[in-house]
N, C-alpha and C. Protein backbone atom coordinates (compact mmCIF):
# COMPACT_ATOMS: atom_id res chain seq x y z
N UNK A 1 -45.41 -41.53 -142.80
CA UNK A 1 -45.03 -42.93 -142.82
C UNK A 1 -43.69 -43.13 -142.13
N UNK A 2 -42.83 -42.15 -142.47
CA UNK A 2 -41.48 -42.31 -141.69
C UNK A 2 -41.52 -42.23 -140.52
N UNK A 3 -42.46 -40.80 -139.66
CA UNK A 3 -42.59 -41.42 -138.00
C UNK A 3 -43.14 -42.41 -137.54
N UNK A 4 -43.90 -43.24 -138.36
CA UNK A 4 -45.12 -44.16 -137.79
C UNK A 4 -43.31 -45.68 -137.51
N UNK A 5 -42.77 -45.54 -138.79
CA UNK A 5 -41.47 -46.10 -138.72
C UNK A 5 -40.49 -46.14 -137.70
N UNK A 6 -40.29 -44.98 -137.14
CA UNK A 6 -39.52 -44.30 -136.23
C UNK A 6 -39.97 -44.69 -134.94
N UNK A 7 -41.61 -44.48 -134.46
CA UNK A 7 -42.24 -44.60 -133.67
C UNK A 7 -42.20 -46.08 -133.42
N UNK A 8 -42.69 -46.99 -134.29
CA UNK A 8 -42.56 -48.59 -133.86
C UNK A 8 -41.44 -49.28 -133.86
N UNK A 9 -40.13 -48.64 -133.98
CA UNK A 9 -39.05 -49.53 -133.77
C UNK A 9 -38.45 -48.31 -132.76
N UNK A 10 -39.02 -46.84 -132.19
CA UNK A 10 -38.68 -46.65 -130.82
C UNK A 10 -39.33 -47.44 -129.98
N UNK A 11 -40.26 -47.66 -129.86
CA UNK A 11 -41.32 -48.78 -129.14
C UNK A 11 -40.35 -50.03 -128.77
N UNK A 12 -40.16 -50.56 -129.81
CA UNK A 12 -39.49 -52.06 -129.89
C UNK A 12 -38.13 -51.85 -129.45
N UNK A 13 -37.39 -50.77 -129.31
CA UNK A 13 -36.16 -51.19 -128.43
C UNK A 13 -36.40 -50.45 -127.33
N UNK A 14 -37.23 -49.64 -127.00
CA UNK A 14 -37.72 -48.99 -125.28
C UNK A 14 -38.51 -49.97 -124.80
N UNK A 15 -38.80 -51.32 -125.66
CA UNK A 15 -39.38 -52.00 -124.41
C UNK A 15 -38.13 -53.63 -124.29
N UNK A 16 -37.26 -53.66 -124.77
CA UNK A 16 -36.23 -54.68 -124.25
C UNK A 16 -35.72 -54.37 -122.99
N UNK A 17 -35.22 -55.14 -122.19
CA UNK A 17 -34.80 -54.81 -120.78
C UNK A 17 -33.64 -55.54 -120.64
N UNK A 18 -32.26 -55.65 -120.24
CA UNK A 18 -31.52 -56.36 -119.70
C UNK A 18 -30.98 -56.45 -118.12
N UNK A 19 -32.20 -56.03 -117.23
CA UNK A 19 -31.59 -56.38 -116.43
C UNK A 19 -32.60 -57.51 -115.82
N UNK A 20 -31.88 -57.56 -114.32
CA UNK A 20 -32.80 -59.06 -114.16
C UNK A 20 -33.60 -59.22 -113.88
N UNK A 21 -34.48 -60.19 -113.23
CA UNK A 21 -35.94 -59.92 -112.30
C UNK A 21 -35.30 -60.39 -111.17
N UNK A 22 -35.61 -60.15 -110.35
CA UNK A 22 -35.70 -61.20 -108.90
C UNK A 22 -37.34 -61.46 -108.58
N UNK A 23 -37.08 -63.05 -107.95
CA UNK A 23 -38.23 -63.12 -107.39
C UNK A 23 -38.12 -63.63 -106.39
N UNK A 24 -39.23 -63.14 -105.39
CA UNK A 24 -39.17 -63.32 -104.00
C UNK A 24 -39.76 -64.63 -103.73
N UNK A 25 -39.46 -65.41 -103.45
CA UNK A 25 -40.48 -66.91 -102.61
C UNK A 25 -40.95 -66.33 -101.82
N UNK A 26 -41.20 -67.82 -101.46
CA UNK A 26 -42.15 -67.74 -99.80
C UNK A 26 -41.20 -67.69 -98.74
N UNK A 27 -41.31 -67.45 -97.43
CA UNK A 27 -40.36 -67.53 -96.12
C UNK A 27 -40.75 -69.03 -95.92
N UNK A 28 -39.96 -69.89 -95.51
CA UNK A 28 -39.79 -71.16 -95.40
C UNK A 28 -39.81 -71.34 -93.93
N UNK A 29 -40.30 -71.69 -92.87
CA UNK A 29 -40.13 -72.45 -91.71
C UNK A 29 -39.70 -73.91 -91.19
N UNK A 30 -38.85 -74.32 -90.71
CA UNK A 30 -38.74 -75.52 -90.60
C UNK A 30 -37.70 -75.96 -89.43
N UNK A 31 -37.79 -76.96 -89.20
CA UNK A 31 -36.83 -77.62 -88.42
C UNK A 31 -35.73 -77.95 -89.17
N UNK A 32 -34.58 -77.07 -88.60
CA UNK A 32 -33.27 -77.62 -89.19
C UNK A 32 -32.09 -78.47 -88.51
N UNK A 33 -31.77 -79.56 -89.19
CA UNK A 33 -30.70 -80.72 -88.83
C UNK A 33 -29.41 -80.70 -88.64
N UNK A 34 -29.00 -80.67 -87.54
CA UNK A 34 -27.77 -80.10 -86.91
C UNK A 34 -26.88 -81.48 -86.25
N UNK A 35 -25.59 -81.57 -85.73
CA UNK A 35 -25.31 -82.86 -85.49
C UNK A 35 -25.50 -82.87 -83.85
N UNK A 36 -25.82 -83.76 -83.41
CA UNK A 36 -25.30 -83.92 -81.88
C UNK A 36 -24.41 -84.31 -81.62
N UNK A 37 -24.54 -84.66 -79.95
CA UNK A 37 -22.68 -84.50 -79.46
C UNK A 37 -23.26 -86.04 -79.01
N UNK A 38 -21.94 -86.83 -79.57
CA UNK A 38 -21.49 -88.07 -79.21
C UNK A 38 -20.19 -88.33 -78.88
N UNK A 39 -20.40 -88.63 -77.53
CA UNK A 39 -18.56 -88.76 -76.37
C UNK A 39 -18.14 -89.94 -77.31
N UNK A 40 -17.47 -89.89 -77.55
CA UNK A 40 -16.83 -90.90 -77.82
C UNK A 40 -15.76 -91.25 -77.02
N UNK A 41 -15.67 -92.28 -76.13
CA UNK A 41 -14.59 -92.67 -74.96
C UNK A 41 -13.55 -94.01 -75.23
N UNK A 42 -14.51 -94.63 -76.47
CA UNK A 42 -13.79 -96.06 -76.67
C UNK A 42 -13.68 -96.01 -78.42
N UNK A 43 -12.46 -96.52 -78.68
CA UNK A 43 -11.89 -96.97 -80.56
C UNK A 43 -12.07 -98.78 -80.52
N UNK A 44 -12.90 -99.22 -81.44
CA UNK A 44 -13.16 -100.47 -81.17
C UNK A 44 -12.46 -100.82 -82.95
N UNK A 45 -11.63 -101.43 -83.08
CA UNK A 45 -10.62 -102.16 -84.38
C UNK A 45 -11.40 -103.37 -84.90
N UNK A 46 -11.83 -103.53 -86.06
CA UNK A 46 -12.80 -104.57 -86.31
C UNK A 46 -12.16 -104.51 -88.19
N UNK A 47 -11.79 -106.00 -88.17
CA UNK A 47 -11.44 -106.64 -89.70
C UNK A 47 -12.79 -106.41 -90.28
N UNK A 48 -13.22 -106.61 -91.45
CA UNK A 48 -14.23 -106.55 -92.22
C UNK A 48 -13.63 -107.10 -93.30
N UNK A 49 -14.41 -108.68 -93.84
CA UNK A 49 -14.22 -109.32 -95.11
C UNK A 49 -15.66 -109.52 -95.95
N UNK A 50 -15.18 -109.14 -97.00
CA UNK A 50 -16.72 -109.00 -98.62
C UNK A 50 -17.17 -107.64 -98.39
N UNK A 51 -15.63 -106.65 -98.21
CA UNK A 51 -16.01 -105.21 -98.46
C UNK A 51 -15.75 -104.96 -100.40
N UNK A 52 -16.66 -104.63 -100.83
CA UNK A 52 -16.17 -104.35 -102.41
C UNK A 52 -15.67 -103.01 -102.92
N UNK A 53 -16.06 -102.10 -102.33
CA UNK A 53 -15.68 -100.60 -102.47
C UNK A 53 -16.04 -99.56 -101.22
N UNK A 54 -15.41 -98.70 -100.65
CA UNK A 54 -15.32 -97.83 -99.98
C UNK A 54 -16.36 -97.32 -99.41
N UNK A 55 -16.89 -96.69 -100.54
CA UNK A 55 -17.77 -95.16 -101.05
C UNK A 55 -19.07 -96.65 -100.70
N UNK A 56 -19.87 -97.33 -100.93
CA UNK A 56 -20.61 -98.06 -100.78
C UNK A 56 -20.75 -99.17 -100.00
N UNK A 57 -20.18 -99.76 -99.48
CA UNK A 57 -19.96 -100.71 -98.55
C UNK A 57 -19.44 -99.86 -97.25
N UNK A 58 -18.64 -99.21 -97.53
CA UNK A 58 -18.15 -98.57 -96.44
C UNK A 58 -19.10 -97.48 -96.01
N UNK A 59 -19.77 -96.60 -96.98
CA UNK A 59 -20.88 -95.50 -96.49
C UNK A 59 -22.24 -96.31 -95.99
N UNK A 60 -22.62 -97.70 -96.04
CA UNK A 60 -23.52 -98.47 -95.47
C UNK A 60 -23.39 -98.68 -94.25
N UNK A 61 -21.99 -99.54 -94.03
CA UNK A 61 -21.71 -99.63 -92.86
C UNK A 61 -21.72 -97.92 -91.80
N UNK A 62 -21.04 -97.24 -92.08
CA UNK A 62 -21.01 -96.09 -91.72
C UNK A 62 -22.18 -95.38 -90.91
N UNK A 63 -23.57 -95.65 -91.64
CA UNK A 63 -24.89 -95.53 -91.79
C UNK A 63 -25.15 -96.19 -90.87
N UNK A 64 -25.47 -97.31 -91.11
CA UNK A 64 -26.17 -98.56 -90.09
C UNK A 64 -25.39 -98.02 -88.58
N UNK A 65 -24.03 -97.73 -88.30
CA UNK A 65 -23.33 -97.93 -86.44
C UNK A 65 -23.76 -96.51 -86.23
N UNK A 66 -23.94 -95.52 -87.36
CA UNK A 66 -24.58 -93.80 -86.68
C UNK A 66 -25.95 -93.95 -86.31
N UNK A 67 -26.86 -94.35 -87.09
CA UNK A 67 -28.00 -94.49 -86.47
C UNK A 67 -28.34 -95.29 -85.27
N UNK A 68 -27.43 -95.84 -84.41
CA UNK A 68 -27.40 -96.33 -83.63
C UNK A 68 -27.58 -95.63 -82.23
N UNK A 69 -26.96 -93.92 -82.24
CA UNK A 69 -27.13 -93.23 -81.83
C UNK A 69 -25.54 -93.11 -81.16
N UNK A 70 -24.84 -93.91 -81.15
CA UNK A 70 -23.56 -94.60 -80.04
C UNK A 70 -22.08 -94.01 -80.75
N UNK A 71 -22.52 -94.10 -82.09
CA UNK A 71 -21.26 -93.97 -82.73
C UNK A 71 -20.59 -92.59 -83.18
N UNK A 72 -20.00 -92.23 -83.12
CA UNK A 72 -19.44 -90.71 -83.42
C UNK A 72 -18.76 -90.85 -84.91
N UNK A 73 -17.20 -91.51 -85.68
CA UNK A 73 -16.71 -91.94 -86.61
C UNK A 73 -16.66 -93.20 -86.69
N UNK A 74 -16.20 -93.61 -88.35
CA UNK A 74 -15.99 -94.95 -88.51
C UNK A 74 -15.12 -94.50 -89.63
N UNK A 75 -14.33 -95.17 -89.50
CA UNK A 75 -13.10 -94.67 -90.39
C UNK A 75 -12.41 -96.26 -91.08
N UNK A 76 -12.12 -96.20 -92.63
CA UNK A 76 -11.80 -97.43 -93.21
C UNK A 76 -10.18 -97.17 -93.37
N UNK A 77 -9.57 -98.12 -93.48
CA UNK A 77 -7.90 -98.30 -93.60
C UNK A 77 -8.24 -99.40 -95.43
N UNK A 78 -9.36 -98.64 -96.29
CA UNK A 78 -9.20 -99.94 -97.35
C UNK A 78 -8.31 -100.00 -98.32
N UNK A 79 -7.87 -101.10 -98.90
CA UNK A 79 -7.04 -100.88 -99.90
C UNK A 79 -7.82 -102.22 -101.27
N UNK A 80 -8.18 -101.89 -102.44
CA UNK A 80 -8.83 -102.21 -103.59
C UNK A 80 -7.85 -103.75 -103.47
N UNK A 81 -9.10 -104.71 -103.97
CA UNK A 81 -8.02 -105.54 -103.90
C UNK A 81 -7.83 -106.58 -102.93
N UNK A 82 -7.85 -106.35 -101.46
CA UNK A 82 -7.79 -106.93 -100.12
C UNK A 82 -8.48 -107.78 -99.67
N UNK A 83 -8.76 -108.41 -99.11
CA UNK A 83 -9.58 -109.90 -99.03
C UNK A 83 -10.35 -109.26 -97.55
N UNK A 84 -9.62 -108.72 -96.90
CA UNK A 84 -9.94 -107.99 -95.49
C UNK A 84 -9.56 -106.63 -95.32
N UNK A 85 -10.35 -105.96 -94.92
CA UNK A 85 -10.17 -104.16 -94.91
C UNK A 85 -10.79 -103.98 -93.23
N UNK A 86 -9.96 -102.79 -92.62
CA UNK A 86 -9.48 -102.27 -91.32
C UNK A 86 -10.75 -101.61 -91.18
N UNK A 87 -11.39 -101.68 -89.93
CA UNK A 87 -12.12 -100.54 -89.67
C UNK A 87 -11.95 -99.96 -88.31
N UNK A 88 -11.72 -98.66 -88.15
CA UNK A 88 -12.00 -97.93 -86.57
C UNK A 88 -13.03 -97.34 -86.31
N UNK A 89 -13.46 -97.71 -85.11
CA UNK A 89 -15.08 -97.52 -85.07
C UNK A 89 -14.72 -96.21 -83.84
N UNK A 90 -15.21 -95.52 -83.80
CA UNK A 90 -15.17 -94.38 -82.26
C UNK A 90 -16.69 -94.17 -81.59
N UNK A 91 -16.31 -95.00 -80.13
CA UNK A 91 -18.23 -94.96 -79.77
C UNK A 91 -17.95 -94.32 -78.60
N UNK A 92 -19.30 -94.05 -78.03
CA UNK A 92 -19.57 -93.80 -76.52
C UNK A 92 -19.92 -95.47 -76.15
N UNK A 93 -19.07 -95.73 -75.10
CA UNK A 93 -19.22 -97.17 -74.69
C UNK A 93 -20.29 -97.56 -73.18
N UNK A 94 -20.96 -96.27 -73.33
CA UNK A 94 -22.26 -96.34 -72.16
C UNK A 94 -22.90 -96.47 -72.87
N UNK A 95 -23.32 -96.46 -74.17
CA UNK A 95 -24.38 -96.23 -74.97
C UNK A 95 -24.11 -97.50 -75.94
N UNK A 96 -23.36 -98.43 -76.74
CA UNK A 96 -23.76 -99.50 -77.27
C UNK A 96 -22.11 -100.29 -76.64
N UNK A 97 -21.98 -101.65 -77.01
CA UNK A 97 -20.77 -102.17 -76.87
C UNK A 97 -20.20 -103.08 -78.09
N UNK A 98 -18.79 -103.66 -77.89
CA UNK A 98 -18.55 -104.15 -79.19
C UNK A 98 -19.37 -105.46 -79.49
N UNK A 99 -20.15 -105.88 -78.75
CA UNK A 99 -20.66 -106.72 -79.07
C UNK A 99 -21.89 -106.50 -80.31
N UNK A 100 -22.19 -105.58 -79.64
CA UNK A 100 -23.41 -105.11 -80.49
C UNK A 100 -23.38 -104.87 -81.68
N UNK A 101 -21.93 -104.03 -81.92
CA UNK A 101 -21.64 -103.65 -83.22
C UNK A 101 -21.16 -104.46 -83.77
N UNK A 102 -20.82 -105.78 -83.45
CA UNK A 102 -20.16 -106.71 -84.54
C UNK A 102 -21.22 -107.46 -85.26
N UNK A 103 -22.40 -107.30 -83.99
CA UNK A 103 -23.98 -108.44 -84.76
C UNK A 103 -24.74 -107.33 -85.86
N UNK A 104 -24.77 -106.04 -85.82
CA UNK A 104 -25.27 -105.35 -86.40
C UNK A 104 -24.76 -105.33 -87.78
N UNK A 105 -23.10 -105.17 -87.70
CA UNK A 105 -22.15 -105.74 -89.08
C UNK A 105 -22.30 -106.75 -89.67
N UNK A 106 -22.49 -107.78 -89.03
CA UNK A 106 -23.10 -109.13 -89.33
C UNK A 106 -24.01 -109.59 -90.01
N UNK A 107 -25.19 -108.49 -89.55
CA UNK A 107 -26.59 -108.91 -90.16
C UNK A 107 -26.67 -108.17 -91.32
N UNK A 108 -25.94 -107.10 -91.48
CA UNK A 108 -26.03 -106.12 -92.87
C UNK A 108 -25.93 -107.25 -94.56
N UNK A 109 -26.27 -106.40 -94.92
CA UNK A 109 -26.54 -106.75 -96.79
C UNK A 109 -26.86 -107.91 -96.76
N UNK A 110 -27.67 -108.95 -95.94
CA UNK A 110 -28.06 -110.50 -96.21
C UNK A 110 -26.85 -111.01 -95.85
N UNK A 111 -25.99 -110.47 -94.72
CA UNK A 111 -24.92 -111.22 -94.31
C UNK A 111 -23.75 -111.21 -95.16
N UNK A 112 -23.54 -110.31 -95.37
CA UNK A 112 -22.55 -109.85 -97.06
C UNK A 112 -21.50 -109.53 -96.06
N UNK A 113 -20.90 -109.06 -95.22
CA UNK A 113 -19.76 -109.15 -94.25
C UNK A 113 -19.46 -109.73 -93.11
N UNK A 114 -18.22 -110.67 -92.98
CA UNK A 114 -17.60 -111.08 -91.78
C UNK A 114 -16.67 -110.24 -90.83
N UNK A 115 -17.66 -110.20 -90.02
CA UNK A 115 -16.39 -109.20 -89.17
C UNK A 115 -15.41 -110.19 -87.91
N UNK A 116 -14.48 -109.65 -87.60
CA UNK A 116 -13.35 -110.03 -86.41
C UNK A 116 -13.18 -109.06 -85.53
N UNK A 117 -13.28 -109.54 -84.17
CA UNK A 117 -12.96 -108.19 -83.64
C UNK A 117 -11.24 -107.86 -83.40
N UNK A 118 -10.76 -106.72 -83.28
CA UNK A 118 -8.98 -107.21 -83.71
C UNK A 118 -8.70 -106.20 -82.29
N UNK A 119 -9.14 -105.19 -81.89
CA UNK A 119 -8.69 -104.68 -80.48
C UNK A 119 -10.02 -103.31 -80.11
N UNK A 120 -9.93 -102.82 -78.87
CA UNK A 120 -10.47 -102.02 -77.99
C UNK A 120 -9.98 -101.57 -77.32
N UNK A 121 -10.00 -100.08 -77.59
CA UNK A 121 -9.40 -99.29 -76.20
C UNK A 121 -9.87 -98.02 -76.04
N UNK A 122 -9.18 -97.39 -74.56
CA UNK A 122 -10.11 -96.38 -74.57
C UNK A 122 -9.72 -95.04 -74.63
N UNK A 123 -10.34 -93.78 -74.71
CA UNK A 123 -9.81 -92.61 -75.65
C UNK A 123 -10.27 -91.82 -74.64
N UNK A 124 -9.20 -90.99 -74.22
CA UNK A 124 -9.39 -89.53 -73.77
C UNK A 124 -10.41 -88.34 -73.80
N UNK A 125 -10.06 -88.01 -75.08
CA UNK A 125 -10.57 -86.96 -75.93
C UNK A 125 -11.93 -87.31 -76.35
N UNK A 126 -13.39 -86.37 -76.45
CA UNK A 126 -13.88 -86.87 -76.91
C UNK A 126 -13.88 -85.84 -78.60
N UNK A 127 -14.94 -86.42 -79.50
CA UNK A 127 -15.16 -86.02 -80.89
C UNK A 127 -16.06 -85.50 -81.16
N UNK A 128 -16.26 -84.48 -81.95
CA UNK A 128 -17.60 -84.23 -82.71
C UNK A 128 -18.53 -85.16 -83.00
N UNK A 129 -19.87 -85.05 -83.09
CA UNK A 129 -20.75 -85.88 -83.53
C UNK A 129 -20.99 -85.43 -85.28
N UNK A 130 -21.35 -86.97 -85.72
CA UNK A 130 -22.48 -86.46 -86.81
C UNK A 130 -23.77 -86.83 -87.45
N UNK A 131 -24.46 -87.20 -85.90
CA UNK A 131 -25.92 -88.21 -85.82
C UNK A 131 -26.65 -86.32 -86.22
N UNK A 132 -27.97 -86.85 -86.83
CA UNK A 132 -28.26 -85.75 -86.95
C UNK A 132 -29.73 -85.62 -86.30
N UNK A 133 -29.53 -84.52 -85.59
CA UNK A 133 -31.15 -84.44 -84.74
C UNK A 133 -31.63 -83.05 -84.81
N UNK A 134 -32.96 -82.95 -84.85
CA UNK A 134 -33.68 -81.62 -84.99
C UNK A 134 -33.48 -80.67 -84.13
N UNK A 135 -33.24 -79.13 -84.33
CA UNK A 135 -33.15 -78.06 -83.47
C UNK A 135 -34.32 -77.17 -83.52
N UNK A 136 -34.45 -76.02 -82.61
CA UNK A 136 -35.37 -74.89 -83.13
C UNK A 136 -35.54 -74.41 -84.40
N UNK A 137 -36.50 -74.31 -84.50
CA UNK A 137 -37.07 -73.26 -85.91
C UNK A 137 -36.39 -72.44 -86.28
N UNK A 138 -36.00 -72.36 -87.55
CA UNK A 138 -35.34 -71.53 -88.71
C UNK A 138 -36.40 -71.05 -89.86
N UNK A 139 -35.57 -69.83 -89.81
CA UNK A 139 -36.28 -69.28 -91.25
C UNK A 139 -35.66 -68.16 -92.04
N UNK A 140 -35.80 -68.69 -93.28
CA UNK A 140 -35.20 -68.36 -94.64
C UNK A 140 -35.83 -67.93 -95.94
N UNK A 141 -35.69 -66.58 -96.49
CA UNK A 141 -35.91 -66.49 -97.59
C UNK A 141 -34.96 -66.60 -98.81
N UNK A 142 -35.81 -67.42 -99.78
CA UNK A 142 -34.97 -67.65 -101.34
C UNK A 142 -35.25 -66.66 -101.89
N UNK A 143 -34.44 -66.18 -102.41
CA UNK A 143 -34.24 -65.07 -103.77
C UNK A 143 -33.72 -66.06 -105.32
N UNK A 144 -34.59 -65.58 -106.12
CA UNK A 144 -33.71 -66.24 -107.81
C UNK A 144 -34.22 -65.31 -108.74
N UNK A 145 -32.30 -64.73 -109.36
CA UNK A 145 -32.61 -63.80 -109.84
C UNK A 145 -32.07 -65.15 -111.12
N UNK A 146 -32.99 -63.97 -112.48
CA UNK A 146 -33.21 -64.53 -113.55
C UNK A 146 -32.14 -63.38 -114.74
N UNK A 147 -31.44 -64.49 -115.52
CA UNK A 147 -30.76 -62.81 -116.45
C UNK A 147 -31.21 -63.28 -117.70
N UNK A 148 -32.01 -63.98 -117.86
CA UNK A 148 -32.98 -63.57 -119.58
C UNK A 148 -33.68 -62.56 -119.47
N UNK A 149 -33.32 -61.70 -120.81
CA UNK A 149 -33.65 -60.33 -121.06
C UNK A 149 -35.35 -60.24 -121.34
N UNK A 150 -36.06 -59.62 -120.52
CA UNK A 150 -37.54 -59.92 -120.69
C UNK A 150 -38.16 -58.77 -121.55
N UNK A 151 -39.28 -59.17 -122.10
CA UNK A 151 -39.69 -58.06 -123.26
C UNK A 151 -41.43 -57.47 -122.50
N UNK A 152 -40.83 -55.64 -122.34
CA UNK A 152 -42.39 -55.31 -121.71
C UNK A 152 -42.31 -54.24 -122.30
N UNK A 153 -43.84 -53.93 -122.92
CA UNK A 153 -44.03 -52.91 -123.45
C UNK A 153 -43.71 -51.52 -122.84
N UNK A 154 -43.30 -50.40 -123.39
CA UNK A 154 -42.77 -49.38 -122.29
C UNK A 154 -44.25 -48.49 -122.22
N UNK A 155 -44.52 -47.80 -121.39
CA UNK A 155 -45.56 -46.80 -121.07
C UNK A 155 -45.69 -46.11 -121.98
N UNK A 156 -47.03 -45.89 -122.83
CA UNK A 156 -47.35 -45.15 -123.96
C UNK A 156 -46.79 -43.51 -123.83
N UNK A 157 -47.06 -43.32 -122.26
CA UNK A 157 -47.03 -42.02 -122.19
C UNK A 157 -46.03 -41.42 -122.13
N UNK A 158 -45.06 -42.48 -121.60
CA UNK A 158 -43.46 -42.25 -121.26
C UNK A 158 -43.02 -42.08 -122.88
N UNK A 159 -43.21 -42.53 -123.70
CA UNK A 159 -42.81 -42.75 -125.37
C UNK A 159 -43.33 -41.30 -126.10
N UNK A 160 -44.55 -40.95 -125.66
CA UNK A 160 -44.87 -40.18 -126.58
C UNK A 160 -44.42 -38.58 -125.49
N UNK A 161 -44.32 -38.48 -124.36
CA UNK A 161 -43.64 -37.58 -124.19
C UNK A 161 -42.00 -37.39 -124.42
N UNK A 162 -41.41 -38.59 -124.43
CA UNK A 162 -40.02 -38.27 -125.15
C UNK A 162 -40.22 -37.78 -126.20
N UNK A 163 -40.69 -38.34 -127.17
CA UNK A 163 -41.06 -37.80 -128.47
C UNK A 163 -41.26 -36.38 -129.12
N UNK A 164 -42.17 -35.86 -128.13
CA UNK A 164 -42.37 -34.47 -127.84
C UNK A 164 -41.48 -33.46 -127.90
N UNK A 165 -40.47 -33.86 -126.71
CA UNK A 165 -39.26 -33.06 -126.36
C UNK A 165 -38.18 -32.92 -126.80
C-alpha cells in the first residue's frame, strides 16, 4: 500500500511541467504599408475656427489633406480655449493648391470649420512622407509562448524504470 502511495504522488509531480510551450502559427504573407515620399515645396498658414480639441478635430483634419495624396505634415499651433487655432499645412504644390485645401476644410464635419487663408510660401527642403501605400510582399512568423504550467502525464516507462534503479 505504501508504494502504490509513493508511486501515485511520484506520478503526480513527474507529470507537472513549468516550462513553457511555444506555439508556432502560420507564416503570414501580405502586403505591407510603408509611407511614400511627398516633396513638399510649399507651407500654406490657414486660421481654423470651431476647432474643439486637437487629438480630434485636428487628427480629422490631418486625415482628410493626407489622403489627398499632396500633403506631407499638418501641424496645429492650438491653444484650449481660442476662438481660432493656427494651422501649417506642408504640400507638394504640383499636386493640390491652396485653394483646394481650404474647400476641402470647408466641407468637413457638415461645415463645422471656417477656414482663412493667413500666408504661403515656399520651402527648400523637402520632408518625409506619411501617406501610406503598399510595397512588396513580406513575411512573418508569430511565435506565443505560454507560461501556465501544463499538466502531462509522464511516460509509464520512464517512471517505472526510475523506480527500478
Amino acid at each position: 500500500m505504501k508504494n502504490l502511495v509513493c508511486f501515485i504522488l511520484l506520478v503526480g509531480l513527474a507529470s507537472c511541467s513549468n516550462e513553457p510551450d511555444v506555439i508556432h502559427l502560420r507564416t503570414v504573407k501580405g502586403k505591407k504599408e510603408v509611407a511614400a515620399k511627398v516633396d513638399a515645396n510649399a507651407l500654406f498658414t490657414v486660421n481654423v475656427e470651431g476647432m474643439s480639441c486637437e487629438m480630434g478635430c485636428g487628427g480629422s483634419i490631418r486625415k482628410e489633406l493626407k489622403a489627398t495624396g499632396a500633403v506631407d505634415r499638418v501641424e496645429f499651433d492650438f491653444v484650449e480655449g481660442r476662438k481660432v487655432q493656427t494651422a501649417k499645412i506642408s504640400f507638394d504644390d504640383k499636386k493640390i493648391n491652396e485653394s483646394k485645401m481650404l474647400s476641402i476644410l470647408s466641407a468637413m464635419n457638415e461645415k463645422q470649420f471656417k477656414v482663412q487663408k493667413v500666408s504661403i510660401e515656399k520651402i527648400e527642403e523637402s520632408t518625409e512622407a506619411s501617406i501610406d501605400a503598399p510595397t512588396e510582399d513580406s513575411e512573418k512568423t508569430v511565435e506565443i509562448s505560454e507560461a501556465a504550467p501544463s499538466f502531462a502525464l509522464p511516460n509509464l516507462f520512464d517512471v517505472l524504470k526510475y523506480i527500478i534503479q
